[in-house]
N, C-alpha and C. Protein backbone atom coordinates (compact mmCIF):
# COMPACT_ATOMS: atom_id res chain seq x y z
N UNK A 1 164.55 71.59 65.00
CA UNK A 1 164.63 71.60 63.56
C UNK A 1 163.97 72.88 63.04
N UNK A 2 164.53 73.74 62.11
CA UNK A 2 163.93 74.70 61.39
C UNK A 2 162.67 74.19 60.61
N UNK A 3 161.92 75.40 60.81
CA UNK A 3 160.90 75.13 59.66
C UNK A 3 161.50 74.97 58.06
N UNK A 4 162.57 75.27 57.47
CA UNK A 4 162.75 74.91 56.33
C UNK A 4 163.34 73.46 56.46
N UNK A 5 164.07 73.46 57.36
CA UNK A 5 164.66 71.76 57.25
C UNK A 5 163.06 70.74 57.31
N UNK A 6 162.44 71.13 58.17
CA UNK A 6 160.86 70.35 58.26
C UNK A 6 160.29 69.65 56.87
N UNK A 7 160.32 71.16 56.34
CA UNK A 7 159.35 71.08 54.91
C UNK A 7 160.11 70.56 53.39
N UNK A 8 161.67 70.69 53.92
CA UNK A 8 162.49 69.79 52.97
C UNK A 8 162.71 68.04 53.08
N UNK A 9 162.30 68.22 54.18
CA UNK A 9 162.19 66.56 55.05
C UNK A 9 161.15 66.00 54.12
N UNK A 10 159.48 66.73 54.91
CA UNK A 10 158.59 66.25 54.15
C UNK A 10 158.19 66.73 52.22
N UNK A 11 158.85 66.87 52.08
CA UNK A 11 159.02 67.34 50.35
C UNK A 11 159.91 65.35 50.30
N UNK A 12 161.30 65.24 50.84
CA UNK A 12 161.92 64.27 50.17
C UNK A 12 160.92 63.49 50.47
N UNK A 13 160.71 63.03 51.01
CA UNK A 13 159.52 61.70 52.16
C UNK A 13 158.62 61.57 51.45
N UNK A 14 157.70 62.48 50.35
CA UNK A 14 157.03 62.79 49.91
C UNK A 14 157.38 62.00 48.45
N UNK A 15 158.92 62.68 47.96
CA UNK A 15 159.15 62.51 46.76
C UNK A 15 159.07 60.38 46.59
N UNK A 16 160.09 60.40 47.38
CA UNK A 16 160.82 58.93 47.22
C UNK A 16 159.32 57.79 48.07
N UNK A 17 158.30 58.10 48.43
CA UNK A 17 157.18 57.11 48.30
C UNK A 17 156.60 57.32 47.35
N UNK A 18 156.55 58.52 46.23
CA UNK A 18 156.01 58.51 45.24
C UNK A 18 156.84 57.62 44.33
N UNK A 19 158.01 57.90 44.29
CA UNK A 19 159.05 56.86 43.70
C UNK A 19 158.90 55.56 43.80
N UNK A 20 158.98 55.10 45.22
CA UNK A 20 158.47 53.72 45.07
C UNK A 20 157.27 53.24 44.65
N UNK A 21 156.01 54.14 44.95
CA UNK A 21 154.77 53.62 44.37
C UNK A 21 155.00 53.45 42.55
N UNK A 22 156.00 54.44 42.08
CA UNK A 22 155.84 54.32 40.53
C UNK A 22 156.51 52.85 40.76
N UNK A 23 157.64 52.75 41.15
CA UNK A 23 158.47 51.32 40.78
C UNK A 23 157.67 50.25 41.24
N UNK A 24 156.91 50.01 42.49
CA UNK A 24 156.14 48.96 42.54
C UNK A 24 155.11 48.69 41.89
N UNK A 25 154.32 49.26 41.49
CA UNK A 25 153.06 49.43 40.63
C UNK A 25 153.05 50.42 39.32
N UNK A 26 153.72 50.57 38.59
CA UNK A 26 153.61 51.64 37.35
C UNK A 26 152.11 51.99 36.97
N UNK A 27 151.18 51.58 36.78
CA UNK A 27 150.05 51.26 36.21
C UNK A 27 149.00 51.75 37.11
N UNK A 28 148.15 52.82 36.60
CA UNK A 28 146.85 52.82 37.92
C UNK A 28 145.74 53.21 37.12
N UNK A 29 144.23 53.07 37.93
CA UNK A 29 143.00 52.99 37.56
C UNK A 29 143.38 54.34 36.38
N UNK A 30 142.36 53.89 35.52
CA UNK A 30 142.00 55.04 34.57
C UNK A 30 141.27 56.06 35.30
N UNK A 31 141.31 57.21 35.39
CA UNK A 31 140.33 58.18 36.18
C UNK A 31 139.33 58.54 35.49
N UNK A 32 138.89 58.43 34.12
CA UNK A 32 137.75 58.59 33.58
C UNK A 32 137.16 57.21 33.37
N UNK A 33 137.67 56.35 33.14
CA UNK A 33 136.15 55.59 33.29
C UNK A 33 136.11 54.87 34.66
N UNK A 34 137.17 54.90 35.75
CA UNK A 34 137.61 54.31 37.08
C UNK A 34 137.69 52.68 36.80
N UNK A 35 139.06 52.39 36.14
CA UNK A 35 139.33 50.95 35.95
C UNK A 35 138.19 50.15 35.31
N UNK A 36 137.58 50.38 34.54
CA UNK A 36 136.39 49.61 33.85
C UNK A 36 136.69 49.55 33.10
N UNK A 37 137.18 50.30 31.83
CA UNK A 37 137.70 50.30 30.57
C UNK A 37 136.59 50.48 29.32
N UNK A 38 135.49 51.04 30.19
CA UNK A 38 134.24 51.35 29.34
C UNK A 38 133.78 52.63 30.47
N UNK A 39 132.56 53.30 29.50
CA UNK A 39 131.71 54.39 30.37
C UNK A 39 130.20 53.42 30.78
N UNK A 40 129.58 53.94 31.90
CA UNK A 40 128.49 53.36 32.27
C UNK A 40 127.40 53.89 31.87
N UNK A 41 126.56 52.77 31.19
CA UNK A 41 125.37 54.14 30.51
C UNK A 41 124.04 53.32 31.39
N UNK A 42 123.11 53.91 31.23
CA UNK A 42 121.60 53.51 32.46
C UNK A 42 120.87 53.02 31.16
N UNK A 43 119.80 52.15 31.52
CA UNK A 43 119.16 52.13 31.16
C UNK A 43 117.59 52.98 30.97
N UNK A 44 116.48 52.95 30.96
CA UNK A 44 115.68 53.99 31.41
C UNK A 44 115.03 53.66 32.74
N UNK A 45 115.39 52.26 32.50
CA UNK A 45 114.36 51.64 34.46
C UNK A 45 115.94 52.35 35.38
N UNK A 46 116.90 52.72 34.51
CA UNK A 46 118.32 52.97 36.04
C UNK A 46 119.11 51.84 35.87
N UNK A 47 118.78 50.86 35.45
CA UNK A 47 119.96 50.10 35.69
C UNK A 47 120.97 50.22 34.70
N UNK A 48 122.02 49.69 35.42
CA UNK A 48 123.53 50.08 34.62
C UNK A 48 123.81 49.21 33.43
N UNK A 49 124.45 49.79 32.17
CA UNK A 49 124.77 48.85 31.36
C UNK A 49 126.32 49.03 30.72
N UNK A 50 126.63 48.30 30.16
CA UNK A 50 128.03 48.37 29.52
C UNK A 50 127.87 49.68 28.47
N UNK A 51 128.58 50.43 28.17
CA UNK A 51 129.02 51.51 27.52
C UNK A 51 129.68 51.12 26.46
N UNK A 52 130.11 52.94 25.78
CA UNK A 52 131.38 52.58 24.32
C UNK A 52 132.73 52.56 25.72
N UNK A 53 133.25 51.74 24.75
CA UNK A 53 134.61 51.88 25.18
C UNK A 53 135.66 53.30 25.58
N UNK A 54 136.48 53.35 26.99
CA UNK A 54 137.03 54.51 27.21
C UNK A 54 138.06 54.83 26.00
N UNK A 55 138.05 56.13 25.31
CA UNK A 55 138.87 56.33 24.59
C UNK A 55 140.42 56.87 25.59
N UNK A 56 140.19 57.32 26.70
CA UNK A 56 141.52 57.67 26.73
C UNK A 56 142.49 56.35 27.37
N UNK A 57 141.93 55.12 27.82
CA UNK A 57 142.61 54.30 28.20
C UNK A 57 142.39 53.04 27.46
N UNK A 58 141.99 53.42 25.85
CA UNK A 58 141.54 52.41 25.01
C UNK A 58 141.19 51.38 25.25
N UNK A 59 139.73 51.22 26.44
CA UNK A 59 139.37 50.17 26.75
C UNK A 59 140.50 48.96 27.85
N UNK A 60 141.42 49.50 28.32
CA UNK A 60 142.18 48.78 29.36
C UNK A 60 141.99 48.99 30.90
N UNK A 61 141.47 50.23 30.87
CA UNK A 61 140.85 50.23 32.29
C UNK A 61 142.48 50.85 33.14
N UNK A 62 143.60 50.91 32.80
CA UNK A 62 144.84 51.15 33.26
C UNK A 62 145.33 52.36 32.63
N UNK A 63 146.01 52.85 33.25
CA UNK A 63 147.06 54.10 32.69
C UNK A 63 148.59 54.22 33.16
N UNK A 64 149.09 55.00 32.37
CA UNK A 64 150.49 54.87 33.18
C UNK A 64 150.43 55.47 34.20
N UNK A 65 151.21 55.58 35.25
CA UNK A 65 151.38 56.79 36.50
C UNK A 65 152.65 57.79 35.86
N UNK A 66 152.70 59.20 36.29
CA UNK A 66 153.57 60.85 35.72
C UNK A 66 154.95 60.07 35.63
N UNK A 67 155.30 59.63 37.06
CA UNK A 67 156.59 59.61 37.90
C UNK A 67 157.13 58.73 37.04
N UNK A 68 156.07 57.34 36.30
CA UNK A 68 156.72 56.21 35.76
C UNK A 68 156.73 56.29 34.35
N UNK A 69 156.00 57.62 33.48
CA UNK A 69 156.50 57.56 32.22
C UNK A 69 157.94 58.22 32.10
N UNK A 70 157.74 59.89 33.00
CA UNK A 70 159.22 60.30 32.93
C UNK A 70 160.49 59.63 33.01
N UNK A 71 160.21 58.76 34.22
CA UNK A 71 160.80 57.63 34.48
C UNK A 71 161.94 56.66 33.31
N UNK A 72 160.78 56.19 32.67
CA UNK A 72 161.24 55.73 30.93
C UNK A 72 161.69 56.50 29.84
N UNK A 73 161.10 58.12 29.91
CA UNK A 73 161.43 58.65 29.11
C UNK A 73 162.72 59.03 29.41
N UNK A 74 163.55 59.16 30.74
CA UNK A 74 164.92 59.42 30.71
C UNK A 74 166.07 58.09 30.86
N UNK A 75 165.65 56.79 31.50
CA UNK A 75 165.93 55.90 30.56
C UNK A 75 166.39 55.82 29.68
N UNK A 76 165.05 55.68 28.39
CA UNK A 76 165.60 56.02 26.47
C UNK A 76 166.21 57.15 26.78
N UNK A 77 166.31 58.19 26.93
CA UNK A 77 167.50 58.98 26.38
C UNK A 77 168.35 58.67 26.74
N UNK A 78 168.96 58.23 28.17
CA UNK A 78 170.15 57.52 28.54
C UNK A 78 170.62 56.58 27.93
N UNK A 79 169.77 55.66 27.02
CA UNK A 79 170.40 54.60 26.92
C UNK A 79 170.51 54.65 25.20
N UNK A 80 169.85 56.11 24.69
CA UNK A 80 169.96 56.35 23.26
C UNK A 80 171.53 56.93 23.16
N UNK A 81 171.97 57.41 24.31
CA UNK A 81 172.89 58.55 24.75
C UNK A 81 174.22 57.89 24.86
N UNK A 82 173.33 56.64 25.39
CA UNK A 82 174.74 55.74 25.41
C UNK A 82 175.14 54.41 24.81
N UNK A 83 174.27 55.10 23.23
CA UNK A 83 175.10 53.73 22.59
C UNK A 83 176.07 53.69 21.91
């Protein structure tokens, strides 16, 4: 196998498990507050307490995943496209 056939292999292989991870699971941890849906604030002894609420995942602790908004967003146009 050529090295370009290789790296087109692992490019698709690559693409279409990302694909399925969007279709099986759309939804993943928030990366700023890591699925909590709040920030962690200390107390002064250290211990942890509940926070303000994450603004970028308005307190859900979830986000969409890239693959699965584009996903929808060509969808609606398809299906704006085709009414």
């Amino acid at each position: 196998m050529t090295p370009i056939a290789l790296a087109i292999a692992c490019l698709l292989a690559v693409t279409l498990g990302y694909a399925a991870l969007c279709a099986a699971s759309p939804f993943g941890r928030c990366r700023k507050c890591n699925g909590l849906g709040f920030q962690l604030r200390h107390t002064r002894r250290g211990a942890p307490r509940r926070g303000k609420h994450c603004r970028r995942c308005k307190g859900h602790g979830i986000r969409i995943r890239a693959g699965r908004w584009i996903f929808n967003r060509a969808a609606a146009l398809y299906r704006d496209g085709t009414r």
